[in-house]
Protein backbone atom coordinates (compact mmCIF):
# COMPACT_ATOMS: atom_id res chain seq x y z
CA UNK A 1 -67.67 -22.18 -121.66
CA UNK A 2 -64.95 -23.87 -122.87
CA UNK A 3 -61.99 -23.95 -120.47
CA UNK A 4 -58.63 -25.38 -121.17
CA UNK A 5 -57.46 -28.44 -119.07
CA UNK A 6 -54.08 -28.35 -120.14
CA UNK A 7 -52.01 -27.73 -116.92
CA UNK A 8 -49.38 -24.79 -117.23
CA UNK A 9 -45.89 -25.20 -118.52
CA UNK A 10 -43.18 -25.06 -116.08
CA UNK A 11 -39.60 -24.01 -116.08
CA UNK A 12 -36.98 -25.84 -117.07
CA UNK A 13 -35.24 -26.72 -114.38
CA UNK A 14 -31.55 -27.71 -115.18
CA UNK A 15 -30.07 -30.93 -113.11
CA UNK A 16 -28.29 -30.76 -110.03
CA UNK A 17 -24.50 -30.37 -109.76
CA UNK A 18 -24.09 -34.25 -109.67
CA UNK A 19 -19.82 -34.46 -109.65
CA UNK A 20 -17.92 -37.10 -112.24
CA UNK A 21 -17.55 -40.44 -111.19
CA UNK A 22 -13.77 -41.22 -110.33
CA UNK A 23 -13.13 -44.09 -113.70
CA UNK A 24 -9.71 -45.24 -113.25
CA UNK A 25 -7.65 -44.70 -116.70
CA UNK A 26 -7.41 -47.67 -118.41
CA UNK A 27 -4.10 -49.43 -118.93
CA UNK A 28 -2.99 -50.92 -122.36
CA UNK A 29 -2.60 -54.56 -122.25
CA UNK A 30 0.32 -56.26 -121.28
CA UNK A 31 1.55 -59.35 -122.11
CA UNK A 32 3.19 -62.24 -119.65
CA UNK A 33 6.88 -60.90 -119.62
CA UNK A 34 9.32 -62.92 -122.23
CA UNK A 35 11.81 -65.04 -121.14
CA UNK A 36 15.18 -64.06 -123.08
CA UNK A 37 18.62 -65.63 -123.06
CA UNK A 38 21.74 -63.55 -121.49
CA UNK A 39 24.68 -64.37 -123.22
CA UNK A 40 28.42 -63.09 -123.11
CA UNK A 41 28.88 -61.29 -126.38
CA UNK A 42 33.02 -61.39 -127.28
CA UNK A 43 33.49 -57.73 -125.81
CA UNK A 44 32.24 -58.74 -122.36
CA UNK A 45 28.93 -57.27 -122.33
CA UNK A 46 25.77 -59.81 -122.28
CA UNK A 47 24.20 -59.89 -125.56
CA UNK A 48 20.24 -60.41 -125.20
CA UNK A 49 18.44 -62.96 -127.59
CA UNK A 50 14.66 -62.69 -127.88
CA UNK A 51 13.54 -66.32 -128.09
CA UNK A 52 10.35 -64.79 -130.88
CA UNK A 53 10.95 -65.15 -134.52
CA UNK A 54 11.43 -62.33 -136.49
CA UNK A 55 9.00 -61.64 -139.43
CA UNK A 56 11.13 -62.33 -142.42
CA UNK A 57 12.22 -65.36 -140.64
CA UNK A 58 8.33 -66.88 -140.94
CA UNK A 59 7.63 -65.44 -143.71
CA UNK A 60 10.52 -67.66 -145.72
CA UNK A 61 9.09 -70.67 -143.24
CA UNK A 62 6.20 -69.89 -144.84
CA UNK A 63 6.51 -70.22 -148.67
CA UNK A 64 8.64 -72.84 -147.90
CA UNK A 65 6.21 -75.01 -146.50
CA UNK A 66 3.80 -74.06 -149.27
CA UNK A 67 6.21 -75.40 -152.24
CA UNK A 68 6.30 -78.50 -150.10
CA UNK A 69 2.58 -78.48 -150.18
CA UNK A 70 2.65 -77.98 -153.85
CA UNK A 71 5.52 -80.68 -154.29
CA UNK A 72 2.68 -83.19 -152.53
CA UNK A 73 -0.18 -82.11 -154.58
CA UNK A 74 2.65 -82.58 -157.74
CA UNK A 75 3.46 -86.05 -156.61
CA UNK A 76 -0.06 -87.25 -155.43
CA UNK A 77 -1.51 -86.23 -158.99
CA UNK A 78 1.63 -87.79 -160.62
CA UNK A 79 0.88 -91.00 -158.70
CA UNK A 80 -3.12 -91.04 -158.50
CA UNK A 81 -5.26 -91.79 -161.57
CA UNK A 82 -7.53 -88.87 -162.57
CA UNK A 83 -10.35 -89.32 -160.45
CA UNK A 84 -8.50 -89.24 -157.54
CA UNK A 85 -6.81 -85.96 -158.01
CA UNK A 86 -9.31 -83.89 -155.92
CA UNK A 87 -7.06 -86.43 -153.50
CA UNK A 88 -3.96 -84.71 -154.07
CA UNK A 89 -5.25 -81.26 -153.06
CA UNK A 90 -6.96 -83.02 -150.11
CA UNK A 91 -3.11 -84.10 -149.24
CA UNK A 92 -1.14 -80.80 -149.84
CA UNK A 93 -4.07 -79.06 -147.64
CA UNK A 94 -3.66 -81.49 -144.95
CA UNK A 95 -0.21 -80.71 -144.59
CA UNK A 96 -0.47 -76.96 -144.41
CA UNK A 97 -2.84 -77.58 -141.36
CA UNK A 98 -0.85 -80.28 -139.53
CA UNK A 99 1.78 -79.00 -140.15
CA UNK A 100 3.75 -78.26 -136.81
CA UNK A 101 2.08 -81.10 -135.62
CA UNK A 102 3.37 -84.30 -138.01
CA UNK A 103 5.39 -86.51 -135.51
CA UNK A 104 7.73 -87.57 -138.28
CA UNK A 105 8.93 -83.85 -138.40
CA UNK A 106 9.32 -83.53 -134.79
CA UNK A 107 6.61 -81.01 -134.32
CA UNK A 108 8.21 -78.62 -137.24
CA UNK A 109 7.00 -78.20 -140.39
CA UNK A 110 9.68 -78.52 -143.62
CA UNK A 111 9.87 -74.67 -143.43
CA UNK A 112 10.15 -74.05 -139.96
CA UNK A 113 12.95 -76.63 -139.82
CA UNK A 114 14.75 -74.75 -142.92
CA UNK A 115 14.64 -71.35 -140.55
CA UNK A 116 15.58 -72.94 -137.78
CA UNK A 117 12.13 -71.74 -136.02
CA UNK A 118 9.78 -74.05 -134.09
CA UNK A 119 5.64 -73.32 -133.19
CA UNK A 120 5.00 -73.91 -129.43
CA UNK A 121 2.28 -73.52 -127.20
CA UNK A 122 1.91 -70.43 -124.80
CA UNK A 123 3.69 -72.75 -121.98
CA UNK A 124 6.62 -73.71 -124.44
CA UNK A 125 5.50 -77.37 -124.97
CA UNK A 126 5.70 -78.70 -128.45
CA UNK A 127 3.25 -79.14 -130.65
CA UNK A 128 4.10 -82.48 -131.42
CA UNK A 129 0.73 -84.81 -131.74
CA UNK A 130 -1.34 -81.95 -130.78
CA UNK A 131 -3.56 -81.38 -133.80
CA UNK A 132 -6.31 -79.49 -131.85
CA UNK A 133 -3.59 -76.24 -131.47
CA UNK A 134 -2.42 -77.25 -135.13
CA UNK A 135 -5.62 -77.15 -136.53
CA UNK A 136 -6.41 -74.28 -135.19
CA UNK A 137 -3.79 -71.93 -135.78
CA UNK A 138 -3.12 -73.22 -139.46
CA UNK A 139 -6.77 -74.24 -140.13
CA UNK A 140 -7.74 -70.18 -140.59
CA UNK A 141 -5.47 -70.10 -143.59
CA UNK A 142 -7.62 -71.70 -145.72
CA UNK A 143 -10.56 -69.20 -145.54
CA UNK A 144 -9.91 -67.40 -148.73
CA UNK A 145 -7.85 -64.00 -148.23
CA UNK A 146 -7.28 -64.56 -144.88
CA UNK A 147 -3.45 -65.03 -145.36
CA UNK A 148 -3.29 -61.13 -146.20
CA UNK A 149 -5.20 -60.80 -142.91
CA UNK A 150 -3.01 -62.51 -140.87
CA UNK A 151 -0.12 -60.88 -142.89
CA UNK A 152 -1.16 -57.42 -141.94
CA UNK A 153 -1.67 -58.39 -138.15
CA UNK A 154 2.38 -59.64 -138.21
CA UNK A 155 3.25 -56.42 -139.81
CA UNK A 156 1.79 -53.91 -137.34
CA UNK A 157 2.82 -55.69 -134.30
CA UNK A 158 6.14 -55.78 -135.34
CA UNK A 159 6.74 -53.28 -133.20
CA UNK A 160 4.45 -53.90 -130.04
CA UNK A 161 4.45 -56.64 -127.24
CA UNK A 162 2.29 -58.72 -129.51
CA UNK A 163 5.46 -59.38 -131.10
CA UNK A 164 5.45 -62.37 -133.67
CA UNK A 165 1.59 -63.82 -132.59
CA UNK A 166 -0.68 -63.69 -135.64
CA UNK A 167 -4.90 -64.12 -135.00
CA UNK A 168 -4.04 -68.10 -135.38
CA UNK A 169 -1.58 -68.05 -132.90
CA UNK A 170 -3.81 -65.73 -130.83
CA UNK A 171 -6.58 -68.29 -131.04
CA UNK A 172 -4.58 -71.60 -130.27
CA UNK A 173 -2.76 -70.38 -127.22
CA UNK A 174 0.50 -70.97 -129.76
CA UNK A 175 3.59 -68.72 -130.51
CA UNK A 176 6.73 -69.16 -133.28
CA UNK A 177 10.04 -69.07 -131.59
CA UNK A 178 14.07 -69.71 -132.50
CA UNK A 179 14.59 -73.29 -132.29
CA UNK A 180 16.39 -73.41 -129.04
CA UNK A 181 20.63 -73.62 -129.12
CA UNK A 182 22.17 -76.12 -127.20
CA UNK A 183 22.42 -74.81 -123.89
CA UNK A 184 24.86 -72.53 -123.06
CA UNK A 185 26.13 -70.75 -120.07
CA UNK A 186 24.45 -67.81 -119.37
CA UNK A 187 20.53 -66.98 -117.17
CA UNK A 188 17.34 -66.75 -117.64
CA UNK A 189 15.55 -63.70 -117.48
CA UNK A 190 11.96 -61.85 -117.74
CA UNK A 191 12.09 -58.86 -119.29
């Protein structure tokens, strides 16, 4: 006799009514507010200044300071007998990293000074002497393409409260803003 062991299917049995979990919705991110300038415009209405630098502004900062690292490379392989000319691209590298760091510039590179724009940190302190945030931020343009990256991640947050912060900037706590006026009467406030 051969008898099966197998025990009997059973039923499916579907799960019990078990309700949703209450998941808050989650909120987009939102950056520290921005501190803006209130001035009187000439009709007598307060005209509002965002201290961040507009894109076309950096961009021109940009290929600015890059002639002047050509210039440097130019000069140093002018100056430096041929074996030393993997020198000058050593020099015309350095500067694009330390850029907004050199004391002799006053914490603004050639370009930067040109536009009339200056790289702080987060806290607004200049980046004078501070080649860790300078080495950072400028450092990741070296990696080969990585320029378009960072070009593409100004572009789209042209528009958002990322406003002017590219991955570098992101990375070193840093932000480009309008070199500061001379003060002038008017307040302070977050928006």
């Amino acid at each position: 006799m051969d008898e099966d062991t197998t025990p009997p299917e059973k039923p499916a049995v579907p799960p019990p009514n078990i309700p949703k979990p209450n998941i808050p919705p989650v909120k987009p991110h939102q950056a520290p507010p921005v501190k803006v300038k209130i001035r009187e415009a000439g009709s007598g209405a307060p005209e509002v200044v965002d201290p961040r630098a507009p894109f076309n502004t950096r961009i021109l900062a940009a290929l600015i300071d890059v002639l002047v690292a050509a210039g440097v490379q130019m000069a140093a392989l002018w100056v430096l007998p041929g074996f030393a000319s993997k020198l000058a691209w050593l020099l015309g590298f350095a500067y694009l990293v330390t850029r907004d760091s050199l004391p002799f510039l006053g914490g603004q590179s050639v370009g930067k000074k040109a536009m009339k724009l200056r790289a702080v940190t987060d806290d607004d302190q200049a980046l004078t002497g501070n080649w860790e945030k300078a080495l950072i931020r400028n450092g990741v343009l070296l990696i080969p393409f990585f320029a378009f990256v960072e070009l593409v991640v100004l572009l789209t947050r042209e528009e958002k409260v990322e406003r002017g912060k590219r991955l570098g900037d992101e990375w070193a706590k840093t932000k480009v803003v309008l070199e500061a006026a001379p003060e002038e009467e008017g307040d302070e406030e977050a928006v």
